[in-house]
N, C-alpha and C. Protein backbone atom coordinates (compact mmCIF):
# COMPACT_ATOMS: atom_id res chain seq x y z
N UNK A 1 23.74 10.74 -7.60
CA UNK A 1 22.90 11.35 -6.58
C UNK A 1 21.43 11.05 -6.85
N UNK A 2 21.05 11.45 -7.98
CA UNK A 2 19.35 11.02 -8.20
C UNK A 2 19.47 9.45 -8.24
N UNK A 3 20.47 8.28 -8.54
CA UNK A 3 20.01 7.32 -8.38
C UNK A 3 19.86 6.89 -7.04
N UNK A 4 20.87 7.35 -5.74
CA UNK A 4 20.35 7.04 -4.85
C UNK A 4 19.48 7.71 -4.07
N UNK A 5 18.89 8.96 -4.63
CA UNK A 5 17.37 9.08 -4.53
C UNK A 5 15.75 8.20 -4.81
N UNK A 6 16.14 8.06 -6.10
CA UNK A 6 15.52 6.81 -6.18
C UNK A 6 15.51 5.78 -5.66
N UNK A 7 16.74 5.10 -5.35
CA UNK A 7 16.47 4.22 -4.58
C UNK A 7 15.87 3.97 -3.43
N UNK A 8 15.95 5.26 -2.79
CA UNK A 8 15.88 5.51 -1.49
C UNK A 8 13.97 5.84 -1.58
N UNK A 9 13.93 6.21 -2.88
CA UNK A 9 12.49 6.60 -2.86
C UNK A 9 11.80 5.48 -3.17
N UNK A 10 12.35 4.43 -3.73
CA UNK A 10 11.64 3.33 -3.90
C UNK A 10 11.43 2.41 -2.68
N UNK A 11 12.62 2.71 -1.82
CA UNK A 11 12.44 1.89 -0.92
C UNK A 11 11.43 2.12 0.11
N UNK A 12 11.27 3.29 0.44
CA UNK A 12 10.23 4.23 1.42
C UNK A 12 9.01 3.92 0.58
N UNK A 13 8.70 3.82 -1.05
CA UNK A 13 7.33 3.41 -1.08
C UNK A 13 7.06 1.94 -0.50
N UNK A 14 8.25 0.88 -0.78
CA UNK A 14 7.61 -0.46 0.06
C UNK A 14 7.70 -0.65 1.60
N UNK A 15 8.22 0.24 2.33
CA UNK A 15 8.38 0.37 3.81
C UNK A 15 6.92 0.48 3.71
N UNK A 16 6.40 2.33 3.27
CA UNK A 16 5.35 2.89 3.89
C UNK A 16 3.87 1.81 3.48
N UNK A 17 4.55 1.10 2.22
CA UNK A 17 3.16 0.01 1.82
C UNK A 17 3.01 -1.25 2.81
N UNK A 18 4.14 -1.73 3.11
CA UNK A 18 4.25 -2.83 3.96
C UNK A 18 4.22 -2.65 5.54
N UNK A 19 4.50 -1.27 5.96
CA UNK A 19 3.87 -1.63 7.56
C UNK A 19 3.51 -0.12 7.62
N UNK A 20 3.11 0.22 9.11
CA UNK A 20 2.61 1.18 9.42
C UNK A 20 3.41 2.21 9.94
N UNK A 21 3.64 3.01 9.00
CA UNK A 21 4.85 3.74 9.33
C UNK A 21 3.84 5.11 10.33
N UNK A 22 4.62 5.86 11.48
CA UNK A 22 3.51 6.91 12.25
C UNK A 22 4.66 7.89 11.95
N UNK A 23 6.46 7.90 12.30
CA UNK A 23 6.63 9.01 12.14
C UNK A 23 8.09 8.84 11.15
N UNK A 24 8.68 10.40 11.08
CA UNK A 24 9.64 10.08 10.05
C UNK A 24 10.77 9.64 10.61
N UNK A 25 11.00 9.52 11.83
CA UNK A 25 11.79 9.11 12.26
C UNK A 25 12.21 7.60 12.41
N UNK A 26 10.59 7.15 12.37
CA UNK A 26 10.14 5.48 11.90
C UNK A 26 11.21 5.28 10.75
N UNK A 27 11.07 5.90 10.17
CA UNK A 27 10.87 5.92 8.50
C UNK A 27 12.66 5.70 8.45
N UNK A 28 13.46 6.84 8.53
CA UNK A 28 14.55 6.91 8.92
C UNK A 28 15.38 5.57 9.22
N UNK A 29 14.71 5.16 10.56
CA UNK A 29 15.29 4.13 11.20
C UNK A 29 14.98 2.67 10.17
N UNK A 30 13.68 2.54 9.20
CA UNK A 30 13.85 1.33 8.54
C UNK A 30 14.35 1.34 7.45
N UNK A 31 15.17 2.59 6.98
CA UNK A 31 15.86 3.20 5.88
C UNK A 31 17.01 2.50 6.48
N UNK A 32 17.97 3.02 7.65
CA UNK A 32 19.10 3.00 7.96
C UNK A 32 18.92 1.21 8.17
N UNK A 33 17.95 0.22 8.68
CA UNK A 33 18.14 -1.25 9.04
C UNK A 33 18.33 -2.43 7.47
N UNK A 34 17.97 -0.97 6.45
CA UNK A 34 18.34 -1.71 5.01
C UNK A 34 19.72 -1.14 4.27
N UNK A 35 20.30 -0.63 4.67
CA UNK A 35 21.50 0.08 4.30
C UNK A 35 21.43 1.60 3.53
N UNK A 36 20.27 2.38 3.84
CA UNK A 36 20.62 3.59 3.54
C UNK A 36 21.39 4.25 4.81
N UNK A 37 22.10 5.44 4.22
CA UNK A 37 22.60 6.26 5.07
C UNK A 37 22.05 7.72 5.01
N UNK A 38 20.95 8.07 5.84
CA UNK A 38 19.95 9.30 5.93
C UNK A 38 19.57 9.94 6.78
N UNK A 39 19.54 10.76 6.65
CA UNK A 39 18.95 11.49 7.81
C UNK A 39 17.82 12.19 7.85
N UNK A 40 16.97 12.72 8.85
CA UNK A 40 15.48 12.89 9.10
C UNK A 40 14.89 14.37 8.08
N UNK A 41 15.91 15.20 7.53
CA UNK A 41 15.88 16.10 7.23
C UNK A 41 15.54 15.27 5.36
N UNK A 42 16.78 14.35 5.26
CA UNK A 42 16.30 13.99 4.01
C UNK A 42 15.16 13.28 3.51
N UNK A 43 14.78 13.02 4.41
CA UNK A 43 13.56 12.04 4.52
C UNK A 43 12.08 13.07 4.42
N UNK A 44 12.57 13.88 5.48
CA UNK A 44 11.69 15.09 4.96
C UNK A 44 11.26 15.10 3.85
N UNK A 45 12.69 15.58 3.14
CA UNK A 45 12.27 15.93 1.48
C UNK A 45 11.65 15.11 0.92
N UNK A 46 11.96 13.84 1.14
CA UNK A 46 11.72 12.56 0.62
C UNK A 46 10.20 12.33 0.50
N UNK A 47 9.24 12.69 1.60
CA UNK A 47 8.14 12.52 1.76
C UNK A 47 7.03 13.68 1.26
N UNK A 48 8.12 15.18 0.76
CA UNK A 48 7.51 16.27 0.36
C UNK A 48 7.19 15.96 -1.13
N UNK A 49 8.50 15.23 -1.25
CA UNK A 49 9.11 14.83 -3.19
C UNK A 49 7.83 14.08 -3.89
N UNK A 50 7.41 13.02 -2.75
CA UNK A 50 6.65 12.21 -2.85
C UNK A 50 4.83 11.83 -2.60
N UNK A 51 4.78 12.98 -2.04
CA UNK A 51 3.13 13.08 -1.83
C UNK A 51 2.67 12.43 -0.95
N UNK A 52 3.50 11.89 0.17
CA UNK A 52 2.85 11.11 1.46
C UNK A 52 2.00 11.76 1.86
N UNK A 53 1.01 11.53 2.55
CA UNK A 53 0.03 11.69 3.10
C UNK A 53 0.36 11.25 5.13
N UNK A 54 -0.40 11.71 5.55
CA UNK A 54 -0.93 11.27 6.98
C UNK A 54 -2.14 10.97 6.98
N UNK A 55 -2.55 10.28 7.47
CA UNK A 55 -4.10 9.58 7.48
C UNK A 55 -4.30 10.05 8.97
N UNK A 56 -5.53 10.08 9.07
CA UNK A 56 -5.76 10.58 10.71
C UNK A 56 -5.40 9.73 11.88
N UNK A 57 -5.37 8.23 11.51
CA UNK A 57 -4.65 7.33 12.64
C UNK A 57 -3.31 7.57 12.60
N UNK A 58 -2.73 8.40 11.49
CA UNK A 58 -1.17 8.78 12.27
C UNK A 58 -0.13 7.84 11.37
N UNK A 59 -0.89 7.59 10.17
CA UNK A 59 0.13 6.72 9.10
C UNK A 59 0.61 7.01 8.30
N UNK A 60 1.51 7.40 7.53
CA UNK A 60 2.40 7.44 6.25
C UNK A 60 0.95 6.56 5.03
N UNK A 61 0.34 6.80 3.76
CA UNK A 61 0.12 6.41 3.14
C UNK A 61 0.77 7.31 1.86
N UNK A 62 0.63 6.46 0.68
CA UNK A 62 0.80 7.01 -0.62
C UNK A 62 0.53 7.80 -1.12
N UNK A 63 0.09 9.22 -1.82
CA UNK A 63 -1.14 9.87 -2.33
C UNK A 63 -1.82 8.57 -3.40
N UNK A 64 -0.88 7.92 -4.03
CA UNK A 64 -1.66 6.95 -5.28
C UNK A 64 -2.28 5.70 -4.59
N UNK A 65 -2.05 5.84 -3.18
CA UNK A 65 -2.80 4.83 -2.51
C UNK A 65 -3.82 5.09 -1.42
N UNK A 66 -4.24 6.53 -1.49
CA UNK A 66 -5.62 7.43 -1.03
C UNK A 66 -6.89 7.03 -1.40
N UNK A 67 -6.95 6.56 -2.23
CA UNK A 67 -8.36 5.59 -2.69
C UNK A 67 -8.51 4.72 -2.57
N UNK A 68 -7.61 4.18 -2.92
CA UNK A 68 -7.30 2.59 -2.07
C UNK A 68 -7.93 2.20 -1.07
N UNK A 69 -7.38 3.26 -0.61
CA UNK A 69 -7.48 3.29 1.18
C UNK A 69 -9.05 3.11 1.82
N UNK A 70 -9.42 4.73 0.94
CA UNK A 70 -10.72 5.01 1.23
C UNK A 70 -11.97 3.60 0.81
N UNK A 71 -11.33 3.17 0.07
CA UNK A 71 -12.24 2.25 -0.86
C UNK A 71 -12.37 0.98 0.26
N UNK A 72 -10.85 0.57 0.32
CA UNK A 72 -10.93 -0.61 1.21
C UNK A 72 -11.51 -0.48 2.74
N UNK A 73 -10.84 0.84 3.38
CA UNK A 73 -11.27 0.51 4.94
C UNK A 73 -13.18 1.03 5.09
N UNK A 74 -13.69 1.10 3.93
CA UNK A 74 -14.96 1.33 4.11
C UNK A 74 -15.69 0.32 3.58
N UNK A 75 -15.24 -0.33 2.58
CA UNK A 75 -15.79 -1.38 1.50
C UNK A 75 -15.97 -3.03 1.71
N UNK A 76 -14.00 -3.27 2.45
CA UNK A 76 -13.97 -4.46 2.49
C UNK A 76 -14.27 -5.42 3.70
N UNK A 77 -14.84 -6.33 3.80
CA UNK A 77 -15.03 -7.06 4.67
C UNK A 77 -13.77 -8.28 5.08
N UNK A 78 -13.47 -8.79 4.03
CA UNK A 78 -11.81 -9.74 4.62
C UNK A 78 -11.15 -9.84 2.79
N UNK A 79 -10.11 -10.17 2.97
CA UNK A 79 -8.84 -10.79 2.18
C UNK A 79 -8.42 -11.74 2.34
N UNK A 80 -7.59 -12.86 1.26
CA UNK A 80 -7.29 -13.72 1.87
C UNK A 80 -6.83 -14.33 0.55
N UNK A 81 -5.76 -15.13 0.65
CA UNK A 81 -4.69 -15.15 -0.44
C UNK A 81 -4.73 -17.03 -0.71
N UNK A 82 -5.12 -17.14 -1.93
CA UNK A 82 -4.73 -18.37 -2.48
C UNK A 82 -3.58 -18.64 -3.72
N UNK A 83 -2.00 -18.64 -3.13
CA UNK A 83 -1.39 -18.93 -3.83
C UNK A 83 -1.00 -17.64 -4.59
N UNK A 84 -1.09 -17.47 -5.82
CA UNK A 84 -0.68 -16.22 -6.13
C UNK A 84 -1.71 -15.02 -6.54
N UNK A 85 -3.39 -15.99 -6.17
CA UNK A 85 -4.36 -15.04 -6.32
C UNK A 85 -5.16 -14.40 -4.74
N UNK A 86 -5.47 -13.49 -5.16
CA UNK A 86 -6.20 -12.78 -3.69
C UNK A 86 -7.28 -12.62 -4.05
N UNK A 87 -8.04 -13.12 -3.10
CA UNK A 87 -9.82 -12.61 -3.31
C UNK A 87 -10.56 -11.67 -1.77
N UNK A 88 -10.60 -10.61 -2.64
CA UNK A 88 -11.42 -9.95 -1.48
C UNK A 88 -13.04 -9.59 -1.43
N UNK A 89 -13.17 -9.77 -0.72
CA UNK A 89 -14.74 -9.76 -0.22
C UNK A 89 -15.32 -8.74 0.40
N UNK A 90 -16.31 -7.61 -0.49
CA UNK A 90 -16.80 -6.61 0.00
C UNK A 90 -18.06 -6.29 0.35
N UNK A 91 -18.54 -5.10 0.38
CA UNK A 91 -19.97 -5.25 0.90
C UNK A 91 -20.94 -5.42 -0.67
N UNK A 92 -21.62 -5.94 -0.79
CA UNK A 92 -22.54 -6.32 -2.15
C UNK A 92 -22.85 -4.97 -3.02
N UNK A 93 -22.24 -4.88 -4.24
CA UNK A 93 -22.56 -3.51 -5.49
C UNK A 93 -21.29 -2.74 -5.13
N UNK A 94 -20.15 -3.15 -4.13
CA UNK A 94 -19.15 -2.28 -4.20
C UNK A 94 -17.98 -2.88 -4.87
N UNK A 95 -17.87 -3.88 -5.06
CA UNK A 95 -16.58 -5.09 -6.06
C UNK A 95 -15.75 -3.95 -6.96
N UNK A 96 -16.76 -3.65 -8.09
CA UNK A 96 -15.96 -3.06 -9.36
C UNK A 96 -15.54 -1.48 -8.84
N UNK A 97 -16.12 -1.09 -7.65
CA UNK A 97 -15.17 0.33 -7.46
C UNK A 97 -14.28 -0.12 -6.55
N UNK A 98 -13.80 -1.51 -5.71
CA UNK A 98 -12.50 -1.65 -5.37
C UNK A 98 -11.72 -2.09 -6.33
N UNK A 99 -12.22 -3.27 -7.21
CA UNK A 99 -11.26 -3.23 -8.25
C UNK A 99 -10.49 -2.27 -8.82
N UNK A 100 -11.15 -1.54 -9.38
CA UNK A 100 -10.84 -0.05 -9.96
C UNK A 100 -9.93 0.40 -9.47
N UNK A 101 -10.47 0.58 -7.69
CA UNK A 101 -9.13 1.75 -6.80
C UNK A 101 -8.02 0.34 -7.05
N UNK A 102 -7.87 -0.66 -6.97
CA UNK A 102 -6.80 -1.62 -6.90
C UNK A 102 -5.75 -1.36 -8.00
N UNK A 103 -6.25 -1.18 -9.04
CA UNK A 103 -5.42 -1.28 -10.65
C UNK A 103 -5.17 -0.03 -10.57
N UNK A 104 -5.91 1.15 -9.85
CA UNK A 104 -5.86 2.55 -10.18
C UNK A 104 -4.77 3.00 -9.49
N UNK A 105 -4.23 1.80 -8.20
CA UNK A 105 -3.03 2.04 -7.05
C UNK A 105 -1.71 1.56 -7.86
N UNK A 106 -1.79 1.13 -9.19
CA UNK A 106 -0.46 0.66 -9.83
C UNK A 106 0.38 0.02 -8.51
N UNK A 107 0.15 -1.02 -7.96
CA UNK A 107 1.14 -1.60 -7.03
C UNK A 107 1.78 -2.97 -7.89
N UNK A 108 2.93 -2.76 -7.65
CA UNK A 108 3.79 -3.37 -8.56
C UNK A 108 3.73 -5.24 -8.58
N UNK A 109 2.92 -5.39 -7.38
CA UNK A 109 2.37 -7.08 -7.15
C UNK A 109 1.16 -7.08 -7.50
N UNK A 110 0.29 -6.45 -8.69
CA UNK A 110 -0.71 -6.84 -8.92
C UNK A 110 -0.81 -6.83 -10.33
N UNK A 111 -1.32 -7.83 -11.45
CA UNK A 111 -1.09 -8.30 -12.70
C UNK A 111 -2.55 -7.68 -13.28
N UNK A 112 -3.53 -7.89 -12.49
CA UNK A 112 -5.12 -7.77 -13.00
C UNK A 112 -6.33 -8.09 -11.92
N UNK A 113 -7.19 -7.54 -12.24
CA UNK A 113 -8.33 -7.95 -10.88
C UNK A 113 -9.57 -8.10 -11.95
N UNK A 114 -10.57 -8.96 -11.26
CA UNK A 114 -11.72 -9.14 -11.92
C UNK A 114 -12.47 -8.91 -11.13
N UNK A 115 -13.83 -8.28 -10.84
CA UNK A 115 -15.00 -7.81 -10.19
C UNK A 115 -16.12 -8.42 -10.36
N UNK A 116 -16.23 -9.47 -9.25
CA UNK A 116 -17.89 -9.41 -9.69
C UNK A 116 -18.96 -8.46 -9.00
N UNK A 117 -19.75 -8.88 -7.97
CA UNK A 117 -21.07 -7.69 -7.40
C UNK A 117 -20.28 -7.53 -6.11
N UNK A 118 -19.52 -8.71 -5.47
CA UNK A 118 -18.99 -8.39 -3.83
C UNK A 118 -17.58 -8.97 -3.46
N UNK A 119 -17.35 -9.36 -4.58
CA UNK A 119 -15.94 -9.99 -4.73
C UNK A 119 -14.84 -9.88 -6.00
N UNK A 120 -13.57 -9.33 -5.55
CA UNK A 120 -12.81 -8.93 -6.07
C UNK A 120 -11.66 -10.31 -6.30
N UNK A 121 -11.42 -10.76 -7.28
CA UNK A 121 -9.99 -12.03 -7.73
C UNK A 121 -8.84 -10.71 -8.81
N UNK A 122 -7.77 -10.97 -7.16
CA UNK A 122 -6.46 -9.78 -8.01
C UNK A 122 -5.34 -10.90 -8.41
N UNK A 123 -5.15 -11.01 -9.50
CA UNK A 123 -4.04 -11.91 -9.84
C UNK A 123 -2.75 -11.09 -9.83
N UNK A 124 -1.66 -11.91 -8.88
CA UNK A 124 -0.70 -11.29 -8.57
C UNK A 124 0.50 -12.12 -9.43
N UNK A 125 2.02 -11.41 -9.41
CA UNK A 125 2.81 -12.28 -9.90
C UNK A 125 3.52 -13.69 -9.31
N UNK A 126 2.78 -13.84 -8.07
CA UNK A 126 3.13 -14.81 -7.39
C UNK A 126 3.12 -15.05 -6.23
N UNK A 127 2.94 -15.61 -5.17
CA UNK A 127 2.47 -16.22 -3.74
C UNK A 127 3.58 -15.37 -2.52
N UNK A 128 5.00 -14.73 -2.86
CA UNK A 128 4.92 -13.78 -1.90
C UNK A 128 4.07 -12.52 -2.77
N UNK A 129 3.92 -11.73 -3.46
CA UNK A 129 3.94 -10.69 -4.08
C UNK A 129 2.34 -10.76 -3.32
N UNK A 130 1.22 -11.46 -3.59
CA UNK A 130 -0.25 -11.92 -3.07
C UNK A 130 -0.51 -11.75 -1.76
N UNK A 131 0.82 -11.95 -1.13
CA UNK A 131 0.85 -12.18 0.55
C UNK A 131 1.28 -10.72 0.73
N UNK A 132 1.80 -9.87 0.07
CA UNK A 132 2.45 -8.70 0.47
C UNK A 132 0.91 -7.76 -0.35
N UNK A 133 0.09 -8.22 -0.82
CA UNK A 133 -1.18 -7.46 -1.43
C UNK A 133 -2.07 -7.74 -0.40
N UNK A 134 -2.28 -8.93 0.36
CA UNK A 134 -2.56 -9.13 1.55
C UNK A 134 -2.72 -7.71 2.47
N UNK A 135 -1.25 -8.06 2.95
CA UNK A 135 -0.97 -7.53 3.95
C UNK A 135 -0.98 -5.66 3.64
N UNK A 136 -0.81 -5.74 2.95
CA UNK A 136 -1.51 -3.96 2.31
C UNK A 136 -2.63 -4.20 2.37
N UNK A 137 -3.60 -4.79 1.89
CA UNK A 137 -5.40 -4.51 2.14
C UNK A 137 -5.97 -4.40 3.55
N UNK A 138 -5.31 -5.66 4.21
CA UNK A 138 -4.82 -5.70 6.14
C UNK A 138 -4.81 -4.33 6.78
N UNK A 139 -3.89 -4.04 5.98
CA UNK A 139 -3.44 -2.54 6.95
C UNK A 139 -4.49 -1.24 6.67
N UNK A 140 -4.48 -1.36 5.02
CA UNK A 140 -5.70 -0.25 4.86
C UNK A 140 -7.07 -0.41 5.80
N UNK A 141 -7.84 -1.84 5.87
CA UNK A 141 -8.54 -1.93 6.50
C UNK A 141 -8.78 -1.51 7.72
N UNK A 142 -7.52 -1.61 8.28
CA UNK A 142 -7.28 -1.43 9.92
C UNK A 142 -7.58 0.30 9.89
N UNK A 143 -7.77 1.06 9.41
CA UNK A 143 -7.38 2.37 8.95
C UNK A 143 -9.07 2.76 8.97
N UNK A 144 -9.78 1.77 9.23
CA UNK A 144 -11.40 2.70 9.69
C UNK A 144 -11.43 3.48 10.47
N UNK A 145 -12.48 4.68 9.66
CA UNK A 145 -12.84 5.38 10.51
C UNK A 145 -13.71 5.72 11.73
């Protein structure tokens, strides 16, 4: 039973990281298109267990990815992935506090980041894992206020 909690909880952290989840019923339905068998009530729990958040545009985020968030959709200006490294580009004197929130988000595709004054290099474990760090910075961004 707790392992397929876990599982189930692992899987809802890369759903809610990889797209924009709005309700739990979302959530539910991309549970059930990977082979869980759940229902909205467990999912509930699932998201109580877990410290989701709602962001005011109406998204599922992480609590360990709340700074992140804040950091990127205020900070960053673009992303953009070479191979298995990502370099993001922020506003000038803000680099080392996205770095920071980056390593501080423990996301499981990121190896190390280096900071300089407006640009962030996150070395990932490899060219999808970079593209899926991508597409998480993407989405946080989209998430201005």
């Amino acid at each position: 039973m707790v392992k397929r909690r876990n599982n189930r909880q692992d899987a809802i952290r890369d759903i809610v990281r990889g797209k924009s989840i709005h309700t739990q019923r979302a959530l539910v339905d991309e549970l059930q298109a990977i082979g869980f068998n759940c229902t909205q009530a467990t999912v509930s729990r699932d998201i109580a267990d877990m410290g989701l958040r709602k962001l005011s545009e109406g998204i599922y985020v992480l609590a360990e990815d709340l700074h992140l968030q804040r950091m990127v959709s205020e900070f960053v200006s673009s992303v953009e992935r070479a191979d298995n490294l990502v370099v993001i580009k922020s506003q000038p004197g803000t680099a080392p506090g996205v770095a920071a929130a980056v390593d501080a988000a423990s996301l499981p595709e990121v190896k190390g980041s280096v900071a300089g004054n407006d640009t962030v290099m996150v070395v990932s474990g490899g060219s999808e894992a970079a593209q899926d760090l991508v597409n998480l910075v993407n989405k946080l961004r989209d998430t201005r206020r």
